[in-house]
C-alpha atoms as a PDB file:
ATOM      1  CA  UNK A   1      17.984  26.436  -5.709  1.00  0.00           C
ATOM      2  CA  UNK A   2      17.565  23.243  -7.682  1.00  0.00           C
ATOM      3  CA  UNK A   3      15.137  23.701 -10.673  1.00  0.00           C
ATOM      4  CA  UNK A   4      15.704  20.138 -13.140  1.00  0.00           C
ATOM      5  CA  UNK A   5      15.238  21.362 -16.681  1.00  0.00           C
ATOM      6  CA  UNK A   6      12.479  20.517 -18.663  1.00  0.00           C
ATOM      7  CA  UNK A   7      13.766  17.370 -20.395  1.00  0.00           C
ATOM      8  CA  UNK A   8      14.885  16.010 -16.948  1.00  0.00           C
ATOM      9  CA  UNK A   9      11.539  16.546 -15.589  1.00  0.00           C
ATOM     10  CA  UNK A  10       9.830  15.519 -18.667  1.00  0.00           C
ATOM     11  CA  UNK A  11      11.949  11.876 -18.803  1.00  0.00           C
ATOM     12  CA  UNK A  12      11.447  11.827 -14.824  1.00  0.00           C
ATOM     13  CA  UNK A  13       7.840  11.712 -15.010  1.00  0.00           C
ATOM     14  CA  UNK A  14       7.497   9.272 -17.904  1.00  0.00           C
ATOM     15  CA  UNK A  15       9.825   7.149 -16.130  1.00  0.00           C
ATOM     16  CA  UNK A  16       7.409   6.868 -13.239  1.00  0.00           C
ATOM     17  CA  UNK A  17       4.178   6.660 -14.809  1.00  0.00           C
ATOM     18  CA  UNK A  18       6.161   3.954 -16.926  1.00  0.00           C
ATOM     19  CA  UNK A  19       6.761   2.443 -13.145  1.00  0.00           C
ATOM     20  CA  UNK A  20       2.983   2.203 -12.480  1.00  0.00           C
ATOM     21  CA  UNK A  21       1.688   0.772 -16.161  1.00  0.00           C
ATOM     22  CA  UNK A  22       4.172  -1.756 -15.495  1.00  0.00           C
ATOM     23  CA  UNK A  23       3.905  -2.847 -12.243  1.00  0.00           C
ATOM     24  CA  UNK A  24       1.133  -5.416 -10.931  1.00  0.00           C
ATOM     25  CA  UNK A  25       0.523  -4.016  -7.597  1.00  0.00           C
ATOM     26  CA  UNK A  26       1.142  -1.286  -5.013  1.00  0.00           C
ATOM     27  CA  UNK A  27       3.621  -3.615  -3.929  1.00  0.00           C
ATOM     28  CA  UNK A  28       5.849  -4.084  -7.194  1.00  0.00           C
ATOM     29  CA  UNK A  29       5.378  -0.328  -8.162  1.00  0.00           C
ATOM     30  CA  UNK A  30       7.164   0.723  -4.109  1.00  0.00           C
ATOM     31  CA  UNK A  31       9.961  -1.600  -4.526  1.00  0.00           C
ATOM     32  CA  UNK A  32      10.551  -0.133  -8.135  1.00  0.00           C
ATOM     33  CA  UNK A  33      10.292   3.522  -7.191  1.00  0.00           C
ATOM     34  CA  UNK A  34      12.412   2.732  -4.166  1.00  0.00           C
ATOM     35  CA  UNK A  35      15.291   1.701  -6.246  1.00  0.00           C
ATOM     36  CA  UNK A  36      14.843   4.061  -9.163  1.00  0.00           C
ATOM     37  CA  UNK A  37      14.871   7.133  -6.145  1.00  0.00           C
ATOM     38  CA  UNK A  38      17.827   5.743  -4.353  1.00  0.00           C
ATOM     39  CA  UNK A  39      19.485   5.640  -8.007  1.00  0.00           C
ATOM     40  CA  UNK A  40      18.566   9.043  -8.796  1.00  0.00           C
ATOM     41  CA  UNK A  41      19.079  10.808  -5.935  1.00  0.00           C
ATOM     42  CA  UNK A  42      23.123   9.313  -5.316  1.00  0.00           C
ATOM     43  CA  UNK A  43      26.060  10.991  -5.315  1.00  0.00           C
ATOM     44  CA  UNK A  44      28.781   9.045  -6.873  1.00  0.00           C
ATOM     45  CA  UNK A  45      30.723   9.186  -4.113  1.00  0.00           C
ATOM     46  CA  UNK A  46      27.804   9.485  -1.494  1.00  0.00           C
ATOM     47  CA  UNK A  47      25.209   6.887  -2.284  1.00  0.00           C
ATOM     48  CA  UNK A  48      22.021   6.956  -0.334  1.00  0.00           C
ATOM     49  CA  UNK A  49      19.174   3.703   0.208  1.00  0.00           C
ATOM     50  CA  UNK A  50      15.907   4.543   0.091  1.00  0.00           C
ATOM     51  CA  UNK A  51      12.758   2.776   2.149  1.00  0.00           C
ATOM     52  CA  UNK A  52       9.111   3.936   1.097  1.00  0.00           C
ATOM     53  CA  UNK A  53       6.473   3.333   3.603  1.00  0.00           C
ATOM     54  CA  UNK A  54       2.799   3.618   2.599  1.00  0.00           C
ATOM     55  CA  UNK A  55      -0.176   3.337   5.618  1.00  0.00           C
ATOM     56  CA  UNK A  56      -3.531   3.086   4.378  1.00  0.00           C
ATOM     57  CA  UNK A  57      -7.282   2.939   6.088  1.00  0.00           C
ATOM     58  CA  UNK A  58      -7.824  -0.826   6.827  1.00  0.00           C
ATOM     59  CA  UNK A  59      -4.705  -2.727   5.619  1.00  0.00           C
ATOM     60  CA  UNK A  60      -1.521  -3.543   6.829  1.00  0.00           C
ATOM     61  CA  UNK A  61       1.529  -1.276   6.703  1.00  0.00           C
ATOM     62  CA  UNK A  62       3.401  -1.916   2.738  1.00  0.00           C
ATOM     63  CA  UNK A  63       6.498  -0.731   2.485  1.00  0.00           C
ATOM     64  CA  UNK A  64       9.569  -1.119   0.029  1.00  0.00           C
ATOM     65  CA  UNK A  65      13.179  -0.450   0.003  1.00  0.00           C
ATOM     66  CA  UNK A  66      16.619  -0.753  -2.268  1.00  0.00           C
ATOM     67  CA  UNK A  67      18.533  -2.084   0.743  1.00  0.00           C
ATOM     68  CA  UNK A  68      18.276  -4.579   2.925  1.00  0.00           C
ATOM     69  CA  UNK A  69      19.436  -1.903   5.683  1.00  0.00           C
ATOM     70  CA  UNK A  70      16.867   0.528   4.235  1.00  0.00           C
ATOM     71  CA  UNK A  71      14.683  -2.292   5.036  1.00  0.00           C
ATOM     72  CA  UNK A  72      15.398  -2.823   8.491  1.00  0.00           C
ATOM     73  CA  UNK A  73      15.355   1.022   9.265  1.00  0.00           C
ATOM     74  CA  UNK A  74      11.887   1.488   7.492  1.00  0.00           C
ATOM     75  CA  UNK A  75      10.573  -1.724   9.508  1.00  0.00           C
ATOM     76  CA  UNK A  76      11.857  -0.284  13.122  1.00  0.00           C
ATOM     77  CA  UNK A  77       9.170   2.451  12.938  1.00  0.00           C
ATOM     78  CA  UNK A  78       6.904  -0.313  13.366  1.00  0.00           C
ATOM     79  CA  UNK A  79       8.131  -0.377  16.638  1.00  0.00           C
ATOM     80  CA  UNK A  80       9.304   3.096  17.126  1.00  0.00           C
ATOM     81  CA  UNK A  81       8.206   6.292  16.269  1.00  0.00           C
ATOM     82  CA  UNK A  82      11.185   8.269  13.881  1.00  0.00           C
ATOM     83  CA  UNK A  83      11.510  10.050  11.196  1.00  0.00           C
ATOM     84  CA  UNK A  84       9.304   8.754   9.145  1.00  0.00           C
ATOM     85  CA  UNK A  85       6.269   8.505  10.894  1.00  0.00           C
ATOM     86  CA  UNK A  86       6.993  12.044  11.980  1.00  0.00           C
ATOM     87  CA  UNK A  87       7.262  13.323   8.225  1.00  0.00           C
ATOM     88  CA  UNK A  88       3.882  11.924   7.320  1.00  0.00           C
ATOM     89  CA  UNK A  89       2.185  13.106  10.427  1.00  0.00           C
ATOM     90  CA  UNK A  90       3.594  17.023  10.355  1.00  0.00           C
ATOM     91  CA  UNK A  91       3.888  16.707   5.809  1.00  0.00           C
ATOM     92  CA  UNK A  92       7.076  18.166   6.421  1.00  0.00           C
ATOM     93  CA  UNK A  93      10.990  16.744   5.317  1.00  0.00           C
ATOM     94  CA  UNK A  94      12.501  15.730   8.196  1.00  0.00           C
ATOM     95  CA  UNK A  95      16.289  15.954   8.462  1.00  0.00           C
ATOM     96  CA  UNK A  96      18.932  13.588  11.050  1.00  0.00           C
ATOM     97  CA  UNK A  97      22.204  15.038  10.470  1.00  0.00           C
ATOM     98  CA  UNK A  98      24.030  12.172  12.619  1.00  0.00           C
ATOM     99  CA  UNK A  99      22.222   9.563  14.593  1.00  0.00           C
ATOM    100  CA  UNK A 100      25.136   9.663  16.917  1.00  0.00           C
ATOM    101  CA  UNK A 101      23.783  13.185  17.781  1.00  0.00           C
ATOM    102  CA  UNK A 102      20.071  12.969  17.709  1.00  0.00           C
ATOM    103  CA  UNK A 103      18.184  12.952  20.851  1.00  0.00           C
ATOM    104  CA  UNK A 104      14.662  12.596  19.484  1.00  0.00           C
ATOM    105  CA  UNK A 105      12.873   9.371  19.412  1.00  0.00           C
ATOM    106  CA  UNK A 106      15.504   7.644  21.270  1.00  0.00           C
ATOM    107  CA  UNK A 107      14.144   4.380  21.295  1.00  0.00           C
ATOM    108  CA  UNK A 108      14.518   4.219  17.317  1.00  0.00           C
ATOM    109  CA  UNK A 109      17.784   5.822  17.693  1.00  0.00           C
ATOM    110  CA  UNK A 110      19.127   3.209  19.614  1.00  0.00           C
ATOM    111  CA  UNK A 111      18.079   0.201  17.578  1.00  0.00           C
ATOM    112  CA  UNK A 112      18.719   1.645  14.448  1.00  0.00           C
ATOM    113  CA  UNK A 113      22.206   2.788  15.230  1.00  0.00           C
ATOM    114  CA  UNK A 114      23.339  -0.808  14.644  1.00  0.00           C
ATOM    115  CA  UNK A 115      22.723  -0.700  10.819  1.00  0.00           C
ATOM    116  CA  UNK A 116      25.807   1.079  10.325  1.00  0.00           C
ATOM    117  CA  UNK A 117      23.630   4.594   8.772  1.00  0.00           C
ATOM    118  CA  UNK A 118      23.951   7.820  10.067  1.00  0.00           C
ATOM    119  CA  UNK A 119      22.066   9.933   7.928  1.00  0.00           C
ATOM    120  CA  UNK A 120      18.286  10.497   7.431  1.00  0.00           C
ATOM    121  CA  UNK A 121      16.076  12.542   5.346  1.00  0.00           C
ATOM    122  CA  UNK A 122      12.110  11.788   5.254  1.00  0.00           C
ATOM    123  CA  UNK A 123      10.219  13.147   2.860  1.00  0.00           C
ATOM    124  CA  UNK A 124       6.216  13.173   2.692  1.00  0.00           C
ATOM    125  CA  UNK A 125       4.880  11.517  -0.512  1.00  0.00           C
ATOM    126  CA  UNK A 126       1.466  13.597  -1.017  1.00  0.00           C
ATOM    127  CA  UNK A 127      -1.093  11.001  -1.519  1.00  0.00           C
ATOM    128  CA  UNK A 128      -5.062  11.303  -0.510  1.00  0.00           C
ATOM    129  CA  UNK A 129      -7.406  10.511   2.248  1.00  0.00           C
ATOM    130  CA  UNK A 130      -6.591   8.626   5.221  1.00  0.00           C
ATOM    131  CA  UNK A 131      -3.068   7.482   3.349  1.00  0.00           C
ATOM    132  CA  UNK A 132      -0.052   8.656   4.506  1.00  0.00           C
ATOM    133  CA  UNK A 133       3.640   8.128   2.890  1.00  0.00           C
ATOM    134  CA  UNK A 134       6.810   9.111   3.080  1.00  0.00           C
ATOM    135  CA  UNK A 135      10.149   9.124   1.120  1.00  0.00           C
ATOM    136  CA  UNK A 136      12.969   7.644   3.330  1.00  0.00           C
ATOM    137  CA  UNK A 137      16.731   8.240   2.396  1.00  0.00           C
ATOM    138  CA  UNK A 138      19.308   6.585   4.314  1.00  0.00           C
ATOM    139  CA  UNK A 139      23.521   7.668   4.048  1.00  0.00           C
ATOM    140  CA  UNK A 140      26.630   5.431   5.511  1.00  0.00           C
ATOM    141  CA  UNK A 141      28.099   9.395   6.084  1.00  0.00           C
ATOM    142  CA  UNK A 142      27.092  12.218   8.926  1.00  0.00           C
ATOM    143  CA  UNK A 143      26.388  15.428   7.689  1.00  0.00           C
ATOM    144  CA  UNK A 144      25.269  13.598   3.935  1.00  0.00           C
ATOM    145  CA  UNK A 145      22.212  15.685   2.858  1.00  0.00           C
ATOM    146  CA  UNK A 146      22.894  19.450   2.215  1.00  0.00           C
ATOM    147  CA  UNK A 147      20.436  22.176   1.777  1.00  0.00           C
ATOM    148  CA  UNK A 148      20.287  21.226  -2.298  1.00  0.00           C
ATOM    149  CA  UNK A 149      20.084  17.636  -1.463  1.00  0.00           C
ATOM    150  CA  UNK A 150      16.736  17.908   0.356  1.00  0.00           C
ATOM    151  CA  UNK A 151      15.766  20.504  -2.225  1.00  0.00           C
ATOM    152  CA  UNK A 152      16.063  17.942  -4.811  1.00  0.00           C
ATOM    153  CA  UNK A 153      14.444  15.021  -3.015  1.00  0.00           C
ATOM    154  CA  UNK A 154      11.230  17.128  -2.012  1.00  0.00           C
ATOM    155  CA  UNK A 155      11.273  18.158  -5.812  1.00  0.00           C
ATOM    156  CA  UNK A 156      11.899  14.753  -6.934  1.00  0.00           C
ATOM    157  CA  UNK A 157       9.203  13.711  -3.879  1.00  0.00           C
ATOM    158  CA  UNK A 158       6.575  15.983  -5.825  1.00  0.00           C
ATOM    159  CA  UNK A 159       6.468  14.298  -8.802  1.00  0.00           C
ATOM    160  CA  UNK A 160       6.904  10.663  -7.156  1.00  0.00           C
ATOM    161  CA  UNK A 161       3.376  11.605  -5.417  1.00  0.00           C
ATOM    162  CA  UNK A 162       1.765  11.543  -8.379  1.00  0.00           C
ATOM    163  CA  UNK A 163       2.445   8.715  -9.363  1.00  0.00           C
ATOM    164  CA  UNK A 164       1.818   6.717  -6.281  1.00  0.00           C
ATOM    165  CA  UNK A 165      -1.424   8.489  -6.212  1.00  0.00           C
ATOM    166  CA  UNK A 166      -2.308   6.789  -9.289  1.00  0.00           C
ATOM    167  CA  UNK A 167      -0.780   3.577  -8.510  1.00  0.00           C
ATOM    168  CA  UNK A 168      -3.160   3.617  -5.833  1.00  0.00           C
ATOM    169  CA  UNK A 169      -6.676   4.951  -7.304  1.00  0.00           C
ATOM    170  CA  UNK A 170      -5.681   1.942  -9.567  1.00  0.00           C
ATOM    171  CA  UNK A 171      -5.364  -0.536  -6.803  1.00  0.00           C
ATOM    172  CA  UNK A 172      -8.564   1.126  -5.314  1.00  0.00           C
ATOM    173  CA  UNK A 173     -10.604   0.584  -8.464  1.00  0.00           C
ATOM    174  CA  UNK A 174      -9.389  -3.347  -8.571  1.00  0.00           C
ATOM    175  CA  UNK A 175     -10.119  -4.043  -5.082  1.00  0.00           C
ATOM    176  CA  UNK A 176     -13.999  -2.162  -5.475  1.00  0.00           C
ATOM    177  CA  UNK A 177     -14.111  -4.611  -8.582  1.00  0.00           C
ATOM    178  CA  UNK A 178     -12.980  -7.469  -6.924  1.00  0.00           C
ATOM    179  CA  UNK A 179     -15.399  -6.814  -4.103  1.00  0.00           C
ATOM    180  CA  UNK A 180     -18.033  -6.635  -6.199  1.00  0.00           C
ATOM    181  CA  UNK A 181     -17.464  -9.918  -8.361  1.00  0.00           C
ATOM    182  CA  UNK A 182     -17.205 -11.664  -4.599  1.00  0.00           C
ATOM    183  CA  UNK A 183     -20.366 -10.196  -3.610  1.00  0.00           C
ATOM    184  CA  UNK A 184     -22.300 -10.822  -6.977  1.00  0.00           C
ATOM    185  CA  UNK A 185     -21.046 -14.666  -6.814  1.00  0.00           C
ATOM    186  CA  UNK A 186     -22.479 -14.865  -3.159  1.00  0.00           C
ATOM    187  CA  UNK A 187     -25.761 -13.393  -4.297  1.00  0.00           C
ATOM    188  CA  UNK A 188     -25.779 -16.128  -7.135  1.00  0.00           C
ATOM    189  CA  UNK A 189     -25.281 -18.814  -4.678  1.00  0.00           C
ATOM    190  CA  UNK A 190     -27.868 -17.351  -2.192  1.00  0.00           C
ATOM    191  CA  UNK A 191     -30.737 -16.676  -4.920  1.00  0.00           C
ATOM    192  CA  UNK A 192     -29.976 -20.316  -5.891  1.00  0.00           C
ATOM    193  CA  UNK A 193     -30.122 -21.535  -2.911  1.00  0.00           C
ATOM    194  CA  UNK A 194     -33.547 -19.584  -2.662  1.00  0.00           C
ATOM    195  CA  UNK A 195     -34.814 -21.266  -5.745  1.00  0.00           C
ATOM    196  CA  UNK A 196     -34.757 -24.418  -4.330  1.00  0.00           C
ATOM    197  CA  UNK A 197     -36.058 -24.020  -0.832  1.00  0.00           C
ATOM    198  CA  UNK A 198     -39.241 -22.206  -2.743  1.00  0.00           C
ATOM    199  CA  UNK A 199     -39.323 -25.779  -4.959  1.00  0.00           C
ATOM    200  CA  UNK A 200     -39.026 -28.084  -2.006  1.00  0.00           C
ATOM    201  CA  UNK A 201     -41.661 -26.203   0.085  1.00  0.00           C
ATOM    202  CA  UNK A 202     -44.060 -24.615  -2.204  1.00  0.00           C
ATOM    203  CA  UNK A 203     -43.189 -21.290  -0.664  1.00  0.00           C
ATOM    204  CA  UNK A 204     -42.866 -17.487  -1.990  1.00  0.00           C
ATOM    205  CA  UNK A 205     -39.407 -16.347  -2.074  1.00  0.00           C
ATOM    206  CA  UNK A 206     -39.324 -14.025   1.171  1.00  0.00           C
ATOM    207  CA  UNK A 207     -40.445 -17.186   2.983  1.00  0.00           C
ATOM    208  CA  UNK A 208     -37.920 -19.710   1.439  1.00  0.00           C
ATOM    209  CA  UNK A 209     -35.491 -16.548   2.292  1.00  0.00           C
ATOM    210  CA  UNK A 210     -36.012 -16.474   5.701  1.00  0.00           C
ATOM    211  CA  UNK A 211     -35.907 -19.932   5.978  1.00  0.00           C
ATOM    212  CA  UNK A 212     -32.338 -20.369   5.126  1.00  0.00           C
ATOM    213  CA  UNK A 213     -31.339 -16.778   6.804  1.00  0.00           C
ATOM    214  CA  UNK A 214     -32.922 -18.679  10.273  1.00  0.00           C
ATOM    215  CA  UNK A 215     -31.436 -21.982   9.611  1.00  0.00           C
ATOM    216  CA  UNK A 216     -27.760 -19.985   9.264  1.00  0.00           C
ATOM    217  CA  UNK A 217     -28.113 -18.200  12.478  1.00  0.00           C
ATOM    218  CA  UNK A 218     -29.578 -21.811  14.236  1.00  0.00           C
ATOM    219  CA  UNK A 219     -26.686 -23.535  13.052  1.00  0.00           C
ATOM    220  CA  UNK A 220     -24.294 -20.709  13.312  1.00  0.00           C
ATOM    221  CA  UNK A 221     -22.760 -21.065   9.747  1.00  0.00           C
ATOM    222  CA  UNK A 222     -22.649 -17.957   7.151  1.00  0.00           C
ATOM    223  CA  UNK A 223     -25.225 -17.384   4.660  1.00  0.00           C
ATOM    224  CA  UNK A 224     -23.538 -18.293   1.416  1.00  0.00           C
ATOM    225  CA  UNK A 225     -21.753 -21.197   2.886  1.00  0.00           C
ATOM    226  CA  UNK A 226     -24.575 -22.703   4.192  1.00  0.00           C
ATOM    227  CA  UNK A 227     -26.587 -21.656   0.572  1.00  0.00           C
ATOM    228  CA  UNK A 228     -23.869 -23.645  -1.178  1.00  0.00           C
ATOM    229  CA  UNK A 229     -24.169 -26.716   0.747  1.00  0.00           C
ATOM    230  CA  UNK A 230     -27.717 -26.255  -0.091  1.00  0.00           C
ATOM    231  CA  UNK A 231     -27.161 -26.018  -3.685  1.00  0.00           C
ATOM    232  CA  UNK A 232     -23.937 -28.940  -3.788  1.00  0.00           C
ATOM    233  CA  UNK A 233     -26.759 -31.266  -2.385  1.00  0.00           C
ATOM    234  CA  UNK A 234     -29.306 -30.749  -5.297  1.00  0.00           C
ATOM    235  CA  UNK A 235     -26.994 -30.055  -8.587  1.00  0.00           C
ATOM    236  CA  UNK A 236     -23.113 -31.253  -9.054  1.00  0.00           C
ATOM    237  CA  UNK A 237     -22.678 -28.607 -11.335  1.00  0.00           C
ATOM    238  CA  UNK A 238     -20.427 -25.876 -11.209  1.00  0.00           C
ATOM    239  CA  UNK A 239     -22.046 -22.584 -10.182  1.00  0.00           C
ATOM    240  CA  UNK A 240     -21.451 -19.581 -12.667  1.00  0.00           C
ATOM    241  CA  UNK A 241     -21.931 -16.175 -12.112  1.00  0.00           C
ATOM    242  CA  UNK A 242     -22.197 -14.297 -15.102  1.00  0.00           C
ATOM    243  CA  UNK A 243     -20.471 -10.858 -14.625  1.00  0.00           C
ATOM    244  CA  UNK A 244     -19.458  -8.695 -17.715  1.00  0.00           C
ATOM    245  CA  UNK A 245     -16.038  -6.417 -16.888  1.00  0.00           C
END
């Protein structure tokens, strides 16, 4: 049974929540936990690649990898379903002793047989919500991951979860933020625009709003971009929306 002692686990998990203070994205923090995992879980004569692939609610696929080959096997299940897909779906490790032997999911069998692998172990990352992830480890050998090597990547997986859970409440929190300073700048432009439709017809402010709301749908141009226009044709200065972080 493999149990890491304390001071392993302890430098592990500073290591990784080192990974996501100093990363500026989901994106940088993947491709730096994919090659700090294919680093840590090599044998010095058996090294292993590593792909992470990350599926979330509403935006596209992200994925990361230590090898270009790692790459190519993590992008097939695009394509295919494998593995991976399978390990996220069932939260389960999934094990290919030799693809020269495996019969499931034989269309990603057959393309991926020409990256010169032959062993795979998936691993689910344990993340939240709709997100699903997975841990991908990829060996030039048959037969490369024994009982104690999927032991160790499901206890390394544990604590890599944690971190990518954070790295991705903080994502969460700067898209929400980001969303908000977009929406707060459109509501400036609108309640300028507003201002001076009220000036230029002597008109309350639910009039002069529905005044440029119908003249958007007439001329089938969005709200703030026909508010803007409005605005560019009174004032040429620059519009400011004054949001504290």
């Amino acid at each position: 049974m493999v149990n890491p002692r304390p001071e392993q686990e302890a430098l592990q998990n500073g290591y990784f929540l080192d990974l996501v203070l100093g990363s500026e994205d989901v994106e940088a923090f993947l491709g730096e936990l994919a090659a700090f995992s294919a680093e840590s879980l090599s044998h010095p004569q058996s090294p292993v690649f590593c792909g992470i692939t990350v599926l979330r609610r509403k935006k596209s696929a992200t994925a990361a990898s230590s090898d270009d080959r790692a790459r190519a096997m993590d992008e097939l299940q695009s394509d295919f379903d494998g593995p991976c897909l399978t390990a996220m779906d069932k939260l389960t490790s999934v094990m290919v002793p030799d693809l020269l032997r495996e019969h499931r999911w034989p269309g990603y069998v057959r393309a991926a047989s020409h990256q010169g692998l032959r062993s795979i172990l998936s691993v689910p990352l344990l993340v939240e919500g709709d997100t699903r992830a997975a841990l991908n480890l990829y060996s030039e050998q048959p037969d490369a991951f024994s009982d104690d090597d999927v032991e160790r990547a499901e206890v390394f997986a544990s604590h890599a979860s944690k971190s990518l859970r954070l790295a991705l409440k903080i994502a969460q929190l700067s898209d929400a933020r980001n969303d908000l300073a977009t929406a707060m700048q459109s509501r400036t432009v609108i309640d300028l625009a507003v201002g001076a439709i009220m000036a230029q017809n002597h008109c309350s402010q639910d009039e002069a709003f529905t005044i440029l709301r119908t003249a958007s749908s007439n001329r089938n141009i969005k709200l703030r971009h026909l508010a803007k226009s409005i605005i560019s044709a009174v004032s040429s200065g620059k519009i400011t929306t004054h949001f504290e972080e």
